[in-house]
PDB file of N, CA and C in Angstrom:
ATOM      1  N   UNK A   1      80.527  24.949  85.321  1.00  0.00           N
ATOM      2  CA  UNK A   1      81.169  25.698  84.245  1.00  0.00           C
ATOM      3  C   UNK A   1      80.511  27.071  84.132  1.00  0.00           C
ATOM      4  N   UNK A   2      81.578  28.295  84.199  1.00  0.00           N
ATOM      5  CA  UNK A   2      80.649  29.545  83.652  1.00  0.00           C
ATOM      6  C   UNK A   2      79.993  29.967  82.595  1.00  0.00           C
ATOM      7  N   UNK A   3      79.232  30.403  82.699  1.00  0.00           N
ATOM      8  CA  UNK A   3      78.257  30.988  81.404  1.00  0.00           C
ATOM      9  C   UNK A   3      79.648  32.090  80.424  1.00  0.00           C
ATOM     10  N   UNK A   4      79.833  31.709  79.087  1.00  0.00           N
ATOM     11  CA  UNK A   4      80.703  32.806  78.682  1.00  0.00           C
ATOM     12  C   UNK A   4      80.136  33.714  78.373  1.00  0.00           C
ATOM     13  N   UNK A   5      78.590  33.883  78.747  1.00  0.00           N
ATOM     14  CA  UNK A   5      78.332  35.427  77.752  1.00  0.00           C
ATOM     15  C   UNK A   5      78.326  36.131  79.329  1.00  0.00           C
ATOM     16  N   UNK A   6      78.526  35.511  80.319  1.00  0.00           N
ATOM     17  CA  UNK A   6      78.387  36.317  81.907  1.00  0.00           C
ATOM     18  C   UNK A   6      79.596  36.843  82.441  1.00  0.00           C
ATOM     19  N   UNK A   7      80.207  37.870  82.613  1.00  0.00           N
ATOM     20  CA  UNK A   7      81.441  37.683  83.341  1.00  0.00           C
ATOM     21  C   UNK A   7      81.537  37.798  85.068  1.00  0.00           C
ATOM     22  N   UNK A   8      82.498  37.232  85.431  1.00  0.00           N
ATOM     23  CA  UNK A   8      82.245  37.341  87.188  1.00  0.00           C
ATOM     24  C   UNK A   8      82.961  37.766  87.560  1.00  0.00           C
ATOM     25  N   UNK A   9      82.725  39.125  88.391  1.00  0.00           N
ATOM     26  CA  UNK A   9      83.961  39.391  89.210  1.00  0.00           C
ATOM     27  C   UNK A   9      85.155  38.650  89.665  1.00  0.00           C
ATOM     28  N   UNK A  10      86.157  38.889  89.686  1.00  0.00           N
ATOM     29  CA  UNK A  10      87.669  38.103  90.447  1.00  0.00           C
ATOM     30  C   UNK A  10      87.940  39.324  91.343  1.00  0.00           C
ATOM     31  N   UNK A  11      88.270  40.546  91.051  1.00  0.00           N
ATOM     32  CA  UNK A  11      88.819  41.452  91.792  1.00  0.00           C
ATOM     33  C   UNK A  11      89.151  42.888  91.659  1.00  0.00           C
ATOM     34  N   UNK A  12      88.673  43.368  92.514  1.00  0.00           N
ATOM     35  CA  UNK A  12      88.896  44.860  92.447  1.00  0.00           C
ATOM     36  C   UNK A  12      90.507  45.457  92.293  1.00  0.00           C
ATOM     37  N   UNK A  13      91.352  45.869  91.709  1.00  0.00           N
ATOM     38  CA  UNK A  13      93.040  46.093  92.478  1.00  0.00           C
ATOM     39  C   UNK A  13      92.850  47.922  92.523  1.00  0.00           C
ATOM     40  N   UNK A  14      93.685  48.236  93.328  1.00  0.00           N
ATOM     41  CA  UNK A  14      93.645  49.223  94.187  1.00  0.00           C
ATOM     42  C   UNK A  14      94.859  50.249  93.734  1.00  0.00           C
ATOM     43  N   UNK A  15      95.108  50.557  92.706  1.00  0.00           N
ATOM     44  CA  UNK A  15      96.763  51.321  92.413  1.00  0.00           C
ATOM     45  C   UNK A  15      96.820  52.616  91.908  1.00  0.00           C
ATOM     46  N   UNK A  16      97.953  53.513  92.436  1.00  0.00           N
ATOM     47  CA  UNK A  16      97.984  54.992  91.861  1.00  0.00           C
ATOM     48  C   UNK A  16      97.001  55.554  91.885  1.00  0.00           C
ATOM     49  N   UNK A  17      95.962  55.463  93.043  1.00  0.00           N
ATOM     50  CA  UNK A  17      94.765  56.103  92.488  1.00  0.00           C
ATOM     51  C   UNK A  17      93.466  55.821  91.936  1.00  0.00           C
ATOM     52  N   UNK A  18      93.864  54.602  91.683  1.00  0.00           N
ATOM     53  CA  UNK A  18      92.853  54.322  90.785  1.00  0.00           C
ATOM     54  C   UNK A  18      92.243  52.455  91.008  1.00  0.00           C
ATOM     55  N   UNK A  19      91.052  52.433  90.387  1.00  0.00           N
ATOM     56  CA  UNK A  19      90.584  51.265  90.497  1.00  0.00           C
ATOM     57  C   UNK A  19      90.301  50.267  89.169  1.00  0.00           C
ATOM     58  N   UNK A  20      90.542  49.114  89.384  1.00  0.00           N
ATOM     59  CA  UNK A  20      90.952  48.374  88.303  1.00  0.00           C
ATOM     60  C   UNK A  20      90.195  47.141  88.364  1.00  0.00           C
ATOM     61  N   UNK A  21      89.146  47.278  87.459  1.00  0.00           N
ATOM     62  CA  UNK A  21      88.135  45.876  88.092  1.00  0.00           C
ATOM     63  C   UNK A  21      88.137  44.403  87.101  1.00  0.00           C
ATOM     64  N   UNK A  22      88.849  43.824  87.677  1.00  0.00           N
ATOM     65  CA  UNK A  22      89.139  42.126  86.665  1.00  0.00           C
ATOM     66  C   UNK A  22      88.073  41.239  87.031  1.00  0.00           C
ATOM     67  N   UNK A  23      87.576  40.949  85.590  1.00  0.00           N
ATOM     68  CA  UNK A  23      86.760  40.094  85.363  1.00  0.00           C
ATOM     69  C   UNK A  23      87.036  38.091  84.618  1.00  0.00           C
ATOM     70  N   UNK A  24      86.529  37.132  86.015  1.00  0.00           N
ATOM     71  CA  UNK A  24      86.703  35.858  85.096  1.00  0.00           C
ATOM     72  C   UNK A  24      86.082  36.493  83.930  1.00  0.00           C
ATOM     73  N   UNK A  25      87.316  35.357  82.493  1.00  0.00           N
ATOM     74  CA  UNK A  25      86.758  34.786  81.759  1.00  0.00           C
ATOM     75  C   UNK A  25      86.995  33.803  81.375  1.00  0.00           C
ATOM     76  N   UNK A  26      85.755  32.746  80.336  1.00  0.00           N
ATOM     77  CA  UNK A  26      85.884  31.670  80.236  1.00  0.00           C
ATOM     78  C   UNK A  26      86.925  31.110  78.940  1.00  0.00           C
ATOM     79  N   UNK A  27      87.858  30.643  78.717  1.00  0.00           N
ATOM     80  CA  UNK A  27      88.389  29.940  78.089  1.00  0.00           C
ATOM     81  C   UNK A  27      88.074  28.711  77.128  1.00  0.00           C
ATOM     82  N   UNK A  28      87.174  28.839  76.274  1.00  0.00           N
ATOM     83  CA  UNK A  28      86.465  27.174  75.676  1.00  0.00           C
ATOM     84  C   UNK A  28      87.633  26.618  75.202  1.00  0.00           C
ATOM     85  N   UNK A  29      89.006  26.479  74.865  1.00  0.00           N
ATOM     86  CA  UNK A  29      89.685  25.544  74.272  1.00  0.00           C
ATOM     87  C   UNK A  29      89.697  24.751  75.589  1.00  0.00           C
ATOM     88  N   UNK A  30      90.477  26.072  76.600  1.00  0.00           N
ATOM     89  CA  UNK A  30      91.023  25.312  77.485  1.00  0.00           C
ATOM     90  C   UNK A  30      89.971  25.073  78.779  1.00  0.00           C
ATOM     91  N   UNK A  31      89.060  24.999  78.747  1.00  0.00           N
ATOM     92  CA  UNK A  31      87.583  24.669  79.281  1.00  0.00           C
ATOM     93  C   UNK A  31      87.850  24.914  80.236  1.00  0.00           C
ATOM     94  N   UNK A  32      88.223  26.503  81.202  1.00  0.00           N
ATOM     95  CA  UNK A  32      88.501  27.005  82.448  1.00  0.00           C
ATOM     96  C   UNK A  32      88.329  28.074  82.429  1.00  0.00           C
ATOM     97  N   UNK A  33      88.054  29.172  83.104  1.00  0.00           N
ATOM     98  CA  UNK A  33      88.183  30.765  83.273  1.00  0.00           C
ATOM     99  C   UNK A  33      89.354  31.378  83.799  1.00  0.00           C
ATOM    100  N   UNK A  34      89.549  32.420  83.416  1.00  0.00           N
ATOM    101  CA  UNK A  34      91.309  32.882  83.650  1.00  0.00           C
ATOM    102  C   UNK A  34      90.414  34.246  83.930  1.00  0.00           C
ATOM    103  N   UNK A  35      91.570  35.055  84.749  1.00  0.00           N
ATOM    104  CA  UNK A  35      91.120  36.339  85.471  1.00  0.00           C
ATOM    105  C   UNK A  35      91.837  37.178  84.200  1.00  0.00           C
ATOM    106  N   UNK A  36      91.080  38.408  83.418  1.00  0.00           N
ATOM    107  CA  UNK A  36      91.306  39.143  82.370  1.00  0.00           C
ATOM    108  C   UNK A  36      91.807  40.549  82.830  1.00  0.00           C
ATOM    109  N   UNK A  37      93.420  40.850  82.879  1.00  0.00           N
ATOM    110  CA  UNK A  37      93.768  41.776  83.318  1.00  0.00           C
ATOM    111  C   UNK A  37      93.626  42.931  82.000  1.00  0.00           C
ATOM    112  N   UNK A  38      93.195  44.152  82.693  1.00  0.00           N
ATOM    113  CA  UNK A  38      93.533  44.783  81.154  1.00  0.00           C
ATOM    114  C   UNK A  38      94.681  44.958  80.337  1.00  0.00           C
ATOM    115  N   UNK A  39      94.700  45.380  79.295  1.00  0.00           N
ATOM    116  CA  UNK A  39      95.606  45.174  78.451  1.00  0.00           C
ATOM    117  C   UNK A  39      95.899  46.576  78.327  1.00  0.00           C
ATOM    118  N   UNK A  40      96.988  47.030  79.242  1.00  0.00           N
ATOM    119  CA  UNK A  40      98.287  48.507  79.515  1.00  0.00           C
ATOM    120  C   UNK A  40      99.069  48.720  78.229  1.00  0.00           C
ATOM    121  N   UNK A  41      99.005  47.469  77.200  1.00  0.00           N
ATOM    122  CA  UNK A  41      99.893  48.024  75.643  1.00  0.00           C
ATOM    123  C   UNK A  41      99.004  48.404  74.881  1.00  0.00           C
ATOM    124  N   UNK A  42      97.976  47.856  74.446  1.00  0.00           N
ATOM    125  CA  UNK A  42      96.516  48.476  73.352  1.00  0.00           C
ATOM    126  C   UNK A  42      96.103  49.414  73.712  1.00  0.00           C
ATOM    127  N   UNK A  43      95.883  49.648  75.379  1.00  0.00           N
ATOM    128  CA  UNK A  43      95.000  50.776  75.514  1.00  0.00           C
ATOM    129  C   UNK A  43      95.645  51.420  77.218  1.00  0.00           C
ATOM    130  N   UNK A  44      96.527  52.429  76.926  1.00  0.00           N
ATOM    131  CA  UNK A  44      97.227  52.886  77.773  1.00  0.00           C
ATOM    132  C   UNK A  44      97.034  52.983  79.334  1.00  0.00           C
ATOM    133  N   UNK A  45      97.244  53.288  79.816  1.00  0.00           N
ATOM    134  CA  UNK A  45      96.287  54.412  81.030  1.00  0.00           C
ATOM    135  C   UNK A  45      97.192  54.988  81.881  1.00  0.00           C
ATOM    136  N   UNK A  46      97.273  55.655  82.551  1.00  0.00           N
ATOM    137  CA  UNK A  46      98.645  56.619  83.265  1.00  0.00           C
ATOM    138  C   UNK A  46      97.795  57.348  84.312  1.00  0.00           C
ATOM    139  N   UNK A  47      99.249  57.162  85.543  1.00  0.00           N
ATOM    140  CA  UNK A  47      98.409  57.965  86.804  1.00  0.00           C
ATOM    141  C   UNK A  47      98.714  59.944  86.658  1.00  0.00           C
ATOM    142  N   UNK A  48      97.718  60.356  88.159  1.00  0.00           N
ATOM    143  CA  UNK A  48      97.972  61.628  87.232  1.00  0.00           C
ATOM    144  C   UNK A  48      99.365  62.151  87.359  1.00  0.00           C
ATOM    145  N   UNK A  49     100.724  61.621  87.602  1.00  0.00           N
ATOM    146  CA  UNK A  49     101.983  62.057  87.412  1.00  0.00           C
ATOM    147  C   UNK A  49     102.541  61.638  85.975  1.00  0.00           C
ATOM    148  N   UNK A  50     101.794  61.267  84.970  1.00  0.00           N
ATOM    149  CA  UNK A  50     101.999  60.980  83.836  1.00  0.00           C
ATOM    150  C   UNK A  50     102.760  59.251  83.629  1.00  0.00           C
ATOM    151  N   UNK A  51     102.753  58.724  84.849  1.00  0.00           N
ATOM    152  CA  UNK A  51     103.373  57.285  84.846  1.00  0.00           C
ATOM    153  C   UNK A  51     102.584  56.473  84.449  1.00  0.00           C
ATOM    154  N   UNK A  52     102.697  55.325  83.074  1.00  0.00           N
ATOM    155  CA  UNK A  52     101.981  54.391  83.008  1.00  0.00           C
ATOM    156  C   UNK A  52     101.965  53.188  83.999  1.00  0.00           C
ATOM    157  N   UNK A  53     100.469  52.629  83.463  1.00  0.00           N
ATOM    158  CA  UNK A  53      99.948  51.829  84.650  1.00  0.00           C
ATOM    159  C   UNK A  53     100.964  50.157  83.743  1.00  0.00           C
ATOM    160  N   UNK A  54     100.995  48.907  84.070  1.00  0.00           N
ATOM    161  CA  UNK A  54     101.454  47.903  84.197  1.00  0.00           C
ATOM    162  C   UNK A  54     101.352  46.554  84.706  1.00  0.00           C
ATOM    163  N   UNK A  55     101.022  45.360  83.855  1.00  0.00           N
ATOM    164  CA  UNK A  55     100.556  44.466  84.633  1.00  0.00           C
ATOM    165  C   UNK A  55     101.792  43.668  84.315  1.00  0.00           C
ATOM    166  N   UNK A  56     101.870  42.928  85.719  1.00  0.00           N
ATOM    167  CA  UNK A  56     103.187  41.820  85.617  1.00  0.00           C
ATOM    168  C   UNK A  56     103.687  41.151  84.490  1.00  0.00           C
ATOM    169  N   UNK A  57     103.320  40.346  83.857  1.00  0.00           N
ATOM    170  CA  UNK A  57     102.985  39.754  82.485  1.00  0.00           C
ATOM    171  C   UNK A  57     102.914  39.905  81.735  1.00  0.00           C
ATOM    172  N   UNK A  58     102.562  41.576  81.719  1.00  0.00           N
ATOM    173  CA  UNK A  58     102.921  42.579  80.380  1.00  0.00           C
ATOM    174  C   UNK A  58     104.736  41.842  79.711  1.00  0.00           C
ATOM    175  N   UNK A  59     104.688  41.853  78.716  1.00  0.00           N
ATOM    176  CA  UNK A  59     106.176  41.986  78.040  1.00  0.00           C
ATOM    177  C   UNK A  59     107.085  43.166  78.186  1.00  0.00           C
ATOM    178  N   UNK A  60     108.299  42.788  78.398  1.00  0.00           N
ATOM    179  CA  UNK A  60     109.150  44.122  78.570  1.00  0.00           C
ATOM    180  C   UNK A  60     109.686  45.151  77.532  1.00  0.00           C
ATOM    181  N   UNK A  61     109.468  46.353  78.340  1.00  0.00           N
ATOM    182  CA  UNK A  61     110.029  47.124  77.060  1.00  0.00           C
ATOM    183  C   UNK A  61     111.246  47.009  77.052  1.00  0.00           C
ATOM    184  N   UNK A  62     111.837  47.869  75.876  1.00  0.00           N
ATOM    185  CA  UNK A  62     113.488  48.312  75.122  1.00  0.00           C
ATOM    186  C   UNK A  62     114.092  49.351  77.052  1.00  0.00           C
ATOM    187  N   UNK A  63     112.767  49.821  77.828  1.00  0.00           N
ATOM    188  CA  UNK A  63     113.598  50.685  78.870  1.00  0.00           C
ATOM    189  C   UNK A  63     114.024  49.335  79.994  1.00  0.00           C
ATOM    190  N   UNK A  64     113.746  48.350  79.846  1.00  0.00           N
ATOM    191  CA  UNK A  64     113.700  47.357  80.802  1.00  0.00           C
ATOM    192  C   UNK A  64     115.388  47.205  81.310  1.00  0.00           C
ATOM    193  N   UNK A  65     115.195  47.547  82.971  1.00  0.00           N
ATOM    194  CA  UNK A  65     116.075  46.917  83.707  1.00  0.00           C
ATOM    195  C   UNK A  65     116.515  45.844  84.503  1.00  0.00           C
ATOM    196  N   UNK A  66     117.399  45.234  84.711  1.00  0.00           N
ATOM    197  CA  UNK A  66     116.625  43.974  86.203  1.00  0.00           C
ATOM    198  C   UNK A  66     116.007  44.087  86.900  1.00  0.00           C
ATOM    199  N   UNK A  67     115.646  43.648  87.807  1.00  0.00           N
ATOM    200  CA  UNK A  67     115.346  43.859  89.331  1.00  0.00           C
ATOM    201  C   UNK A  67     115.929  44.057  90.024  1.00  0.00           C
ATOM    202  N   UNK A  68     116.933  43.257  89.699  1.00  0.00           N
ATOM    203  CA  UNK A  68     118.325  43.130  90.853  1.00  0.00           C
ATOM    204  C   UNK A  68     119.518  43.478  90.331  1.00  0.00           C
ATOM    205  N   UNK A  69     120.397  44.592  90.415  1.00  0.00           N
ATOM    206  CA  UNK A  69     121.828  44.493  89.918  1.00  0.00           C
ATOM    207  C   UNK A  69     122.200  43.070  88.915  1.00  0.00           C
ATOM    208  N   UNK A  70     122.456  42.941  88.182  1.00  0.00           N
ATOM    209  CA  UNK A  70     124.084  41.554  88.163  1.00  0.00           C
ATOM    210  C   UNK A  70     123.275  40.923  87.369  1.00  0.00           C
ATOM    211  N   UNK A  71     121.347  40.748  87.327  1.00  0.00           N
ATOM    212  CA  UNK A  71     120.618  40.028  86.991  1.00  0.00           C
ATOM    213  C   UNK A  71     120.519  39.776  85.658  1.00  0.00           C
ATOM    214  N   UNK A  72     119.641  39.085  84.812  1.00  0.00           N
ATOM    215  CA  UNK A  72     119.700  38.778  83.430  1.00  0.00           C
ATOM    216  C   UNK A  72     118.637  39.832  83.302  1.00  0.00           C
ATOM    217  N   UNK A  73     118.295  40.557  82.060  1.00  0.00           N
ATOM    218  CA  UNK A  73     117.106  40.932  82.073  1.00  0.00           C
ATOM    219  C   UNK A  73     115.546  40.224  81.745  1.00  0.00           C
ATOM    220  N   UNK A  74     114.574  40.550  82.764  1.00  0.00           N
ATOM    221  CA  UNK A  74     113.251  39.361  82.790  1.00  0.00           C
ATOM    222  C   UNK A  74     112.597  39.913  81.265  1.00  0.00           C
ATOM    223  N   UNK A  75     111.731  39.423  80.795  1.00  0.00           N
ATOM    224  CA  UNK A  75     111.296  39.447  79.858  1.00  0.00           C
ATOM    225  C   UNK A  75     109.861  39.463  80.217  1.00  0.00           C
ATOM    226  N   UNK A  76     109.359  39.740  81.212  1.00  0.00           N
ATOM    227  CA  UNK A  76     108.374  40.508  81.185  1.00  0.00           C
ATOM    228  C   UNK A  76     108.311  41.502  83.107  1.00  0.00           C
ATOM    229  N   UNK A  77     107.597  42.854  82.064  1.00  0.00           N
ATOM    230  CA  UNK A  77     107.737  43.816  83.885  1.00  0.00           C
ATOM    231  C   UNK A  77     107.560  43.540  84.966  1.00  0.00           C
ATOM    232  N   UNK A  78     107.098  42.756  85.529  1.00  0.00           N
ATOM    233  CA  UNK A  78     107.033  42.002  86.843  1.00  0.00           C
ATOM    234  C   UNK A  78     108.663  42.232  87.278  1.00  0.00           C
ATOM    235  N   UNK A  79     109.075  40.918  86.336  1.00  0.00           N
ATOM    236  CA  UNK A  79     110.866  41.208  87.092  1.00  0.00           C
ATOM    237  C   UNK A  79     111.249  42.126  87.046  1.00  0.00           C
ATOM    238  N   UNK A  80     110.871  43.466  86.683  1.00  0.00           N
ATOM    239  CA  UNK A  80     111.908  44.502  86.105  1.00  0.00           C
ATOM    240  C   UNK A  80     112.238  45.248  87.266  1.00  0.00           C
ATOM    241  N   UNK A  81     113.327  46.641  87.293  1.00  0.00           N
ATOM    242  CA  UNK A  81     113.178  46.878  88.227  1.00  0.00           C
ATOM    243  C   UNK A  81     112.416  48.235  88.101  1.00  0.00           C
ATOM    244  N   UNK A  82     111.638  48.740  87.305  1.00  0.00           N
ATOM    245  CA  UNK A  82     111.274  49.858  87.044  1.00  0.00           C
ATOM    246  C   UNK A  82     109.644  49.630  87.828  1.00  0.00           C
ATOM    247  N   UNK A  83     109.259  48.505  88.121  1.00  0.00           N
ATOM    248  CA  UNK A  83     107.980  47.515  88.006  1.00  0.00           C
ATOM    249  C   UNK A  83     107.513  48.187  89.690  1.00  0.00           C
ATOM    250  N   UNK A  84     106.727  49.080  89.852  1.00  0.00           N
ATOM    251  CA  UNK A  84     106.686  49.292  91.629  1.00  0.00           C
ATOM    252  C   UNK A  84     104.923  48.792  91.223  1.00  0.00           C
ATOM    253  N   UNK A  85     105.335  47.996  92.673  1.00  0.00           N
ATOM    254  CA  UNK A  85     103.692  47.383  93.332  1.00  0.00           C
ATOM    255  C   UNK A  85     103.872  48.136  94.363  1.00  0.00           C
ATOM    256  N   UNK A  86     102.439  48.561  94.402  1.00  0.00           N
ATOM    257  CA  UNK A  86     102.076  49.231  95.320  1.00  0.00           C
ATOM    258  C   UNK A  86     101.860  48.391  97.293  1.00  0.00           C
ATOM    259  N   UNK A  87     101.112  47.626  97.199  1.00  0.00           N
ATOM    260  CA  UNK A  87     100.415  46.923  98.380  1.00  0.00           C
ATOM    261  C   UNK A  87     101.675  45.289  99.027  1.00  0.00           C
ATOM    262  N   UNK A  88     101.774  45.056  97.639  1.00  0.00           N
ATOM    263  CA  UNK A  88     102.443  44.036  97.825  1.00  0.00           C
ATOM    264  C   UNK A  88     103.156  42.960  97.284  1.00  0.00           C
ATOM    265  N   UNK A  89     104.601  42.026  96.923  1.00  0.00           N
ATOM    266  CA  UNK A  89     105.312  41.543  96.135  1.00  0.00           C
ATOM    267  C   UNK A  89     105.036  40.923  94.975  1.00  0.00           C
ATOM    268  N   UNK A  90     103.102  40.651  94.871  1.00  0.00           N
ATOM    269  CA  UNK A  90     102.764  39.762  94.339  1.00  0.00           C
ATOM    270  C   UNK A  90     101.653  40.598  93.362  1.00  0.00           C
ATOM    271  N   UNK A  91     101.308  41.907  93.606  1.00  0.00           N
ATOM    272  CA  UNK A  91     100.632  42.571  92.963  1.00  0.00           C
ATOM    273  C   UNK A  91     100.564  42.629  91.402  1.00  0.00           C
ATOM    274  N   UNK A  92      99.317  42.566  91.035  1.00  0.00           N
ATOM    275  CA  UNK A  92      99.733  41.725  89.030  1.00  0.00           C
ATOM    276  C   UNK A  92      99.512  42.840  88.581  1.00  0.00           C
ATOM    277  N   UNK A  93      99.113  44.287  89.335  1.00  0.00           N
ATOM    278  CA  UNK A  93      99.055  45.432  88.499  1.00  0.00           C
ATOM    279  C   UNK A  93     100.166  46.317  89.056  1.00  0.00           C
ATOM    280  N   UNK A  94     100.651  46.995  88.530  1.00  0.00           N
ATOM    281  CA  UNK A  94     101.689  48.208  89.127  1.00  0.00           C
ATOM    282  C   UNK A  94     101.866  49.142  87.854  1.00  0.00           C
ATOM    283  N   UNK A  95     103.051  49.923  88.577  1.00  0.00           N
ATOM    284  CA  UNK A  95     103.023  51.410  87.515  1.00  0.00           C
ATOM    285  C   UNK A  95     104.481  51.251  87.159  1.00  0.00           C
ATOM    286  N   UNK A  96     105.075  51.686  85.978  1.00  0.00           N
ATOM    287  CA  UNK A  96     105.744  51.376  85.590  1.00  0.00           C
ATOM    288  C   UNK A  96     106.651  52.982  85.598  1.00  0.00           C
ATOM    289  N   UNK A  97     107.988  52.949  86.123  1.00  0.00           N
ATOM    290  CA  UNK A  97     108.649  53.935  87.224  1.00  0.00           C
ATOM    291  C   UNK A  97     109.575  54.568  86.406  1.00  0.00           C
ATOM    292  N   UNK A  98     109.981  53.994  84.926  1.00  0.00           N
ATOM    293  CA  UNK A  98     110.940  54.340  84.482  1.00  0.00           C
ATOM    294  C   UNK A  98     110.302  56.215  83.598  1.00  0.00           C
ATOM    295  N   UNK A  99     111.724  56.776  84.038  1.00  0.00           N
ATOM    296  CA  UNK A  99     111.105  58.244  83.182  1.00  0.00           C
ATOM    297  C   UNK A  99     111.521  57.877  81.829  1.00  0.00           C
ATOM    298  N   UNK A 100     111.609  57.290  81.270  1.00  0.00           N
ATOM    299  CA  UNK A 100     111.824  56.973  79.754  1.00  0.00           C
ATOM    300  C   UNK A 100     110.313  57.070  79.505  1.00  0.00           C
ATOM    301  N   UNK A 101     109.333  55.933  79.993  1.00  0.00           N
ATOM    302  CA  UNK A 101     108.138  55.615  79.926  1.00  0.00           C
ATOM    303  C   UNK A 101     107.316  57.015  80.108  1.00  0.00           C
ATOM    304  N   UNK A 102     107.534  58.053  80.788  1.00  0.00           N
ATOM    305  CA  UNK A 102     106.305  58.831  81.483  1.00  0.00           C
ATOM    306  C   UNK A 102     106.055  59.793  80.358  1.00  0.00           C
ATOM    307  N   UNK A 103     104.969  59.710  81.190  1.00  0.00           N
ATOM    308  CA  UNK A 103     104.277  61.471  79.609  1.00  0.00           C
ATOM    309  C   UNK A 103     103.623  62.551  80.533  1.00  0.00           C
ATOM    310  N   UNK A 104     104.132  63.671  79.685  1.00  0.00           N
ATOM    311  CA  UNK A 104     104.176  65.049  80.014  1.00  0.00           C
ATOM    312  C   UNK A 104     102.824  65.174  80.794  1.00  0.00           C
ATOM    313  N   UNK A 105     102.169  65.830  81.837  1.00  0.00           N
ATOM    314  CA  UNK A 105     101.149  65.897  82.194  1.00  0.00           C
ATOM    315  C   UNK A 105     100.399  66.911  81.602  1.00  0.00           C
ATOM    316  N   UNK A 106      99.004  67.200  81.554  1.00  0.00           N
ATOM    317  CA  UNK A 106      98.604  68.665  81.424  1.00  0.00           C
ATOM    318  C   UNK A 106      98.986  69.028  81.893  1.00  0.00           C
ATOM    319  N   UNK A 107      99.470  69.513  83.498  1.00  0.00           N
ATOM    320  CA  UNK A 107      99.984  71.040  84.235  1.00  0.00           C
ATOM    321  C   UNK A 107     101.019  71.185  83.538  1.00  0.00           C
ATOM    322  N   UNK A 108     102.344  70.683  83.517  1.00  0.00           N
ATOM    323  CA  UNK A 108     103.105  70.286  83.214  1.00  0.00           C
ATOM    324  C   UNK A 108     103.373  71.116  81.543  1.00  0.00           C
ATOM    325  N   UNK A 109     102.805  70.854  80.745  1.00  0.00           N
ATOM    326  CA  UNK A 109     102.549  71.610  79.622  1.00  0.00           C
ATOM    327  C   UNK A 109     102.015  72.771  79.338  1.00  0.00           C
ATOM    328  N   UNK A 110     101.055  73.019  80.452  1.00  0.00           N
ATOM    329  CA  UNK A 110     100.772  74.307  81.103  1.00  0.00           C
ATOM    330  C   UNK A 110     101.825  75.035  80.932  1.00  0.00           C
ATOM    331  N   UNK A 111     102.681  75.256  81.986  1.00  0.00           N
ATOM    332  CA  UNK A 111     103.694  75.788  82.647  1.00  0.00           C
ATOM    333  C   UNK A 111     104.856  75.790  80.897  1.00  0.00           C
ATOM    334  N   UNK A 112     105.309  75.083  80.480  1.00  0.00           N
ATOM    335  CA  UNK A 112     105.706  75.373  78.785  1.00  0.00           C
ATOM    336  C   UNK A 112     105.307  76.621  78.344  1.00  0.00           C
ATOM    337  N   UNK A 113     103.900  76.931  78.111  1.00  0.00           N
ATOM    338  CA  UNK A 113     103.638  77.730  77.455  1.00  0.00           C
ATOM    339  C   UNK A 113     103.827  79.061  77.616  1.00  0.00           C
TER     340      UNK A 113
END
């Protein structure tokens, strides 16, 4: 059983740029450790094209599309189709594609003035 005051690496993920380091943690109800993705709704983070970052499992927003034409809409971004993984189909972090979602960059606001 892990120590809960210790956390242990699970995995580095690799996206937009940037590095994203998930840590087990331990679970006492459910007496197991679960890999702790960060949390992209409390505390934002965006690559530097102003696109927020996204983990599968996240819940979907009001911009949420299918994945697929014809489809129902998923109820969380993974299915969506706005949802791009970078490396590969199964990737639990990605950036979330829709321009509804994106924010203005500094240059970007620069150039406004």
């Amino acid at each position: 059983m892990m120590d809960p005051a210790k956390k242990e690496l699970y995995r580095i993920y690799r996206v937009g740029g940037r590095e994203f380091t998930v840590y087990l943690e331990y679970d006492e109800q459910l007496g197991e450790s679960y890999p702790a993705y960060p949390d992209f709704t409390e505390h934002p983070e965006y690559t530097g094209e102003g696109r927020p970052f996204a983990t599968a499992e996240q819940e979907s927003c009001p911009h949420c599309k299918p994945g697929t034409p014809g489809n129902l809409l998923p109820g969380d971004c993974g299915g969506y189709g706005w949802f791009y993984r970078e490396h590969t189909p199964y990737d639990p972090i990605g950036i979330c594609m829709s321009d509804a979602r994106r924010r203005e960059t500094k240059s970007e606001r620069e150039v406004i003035k």
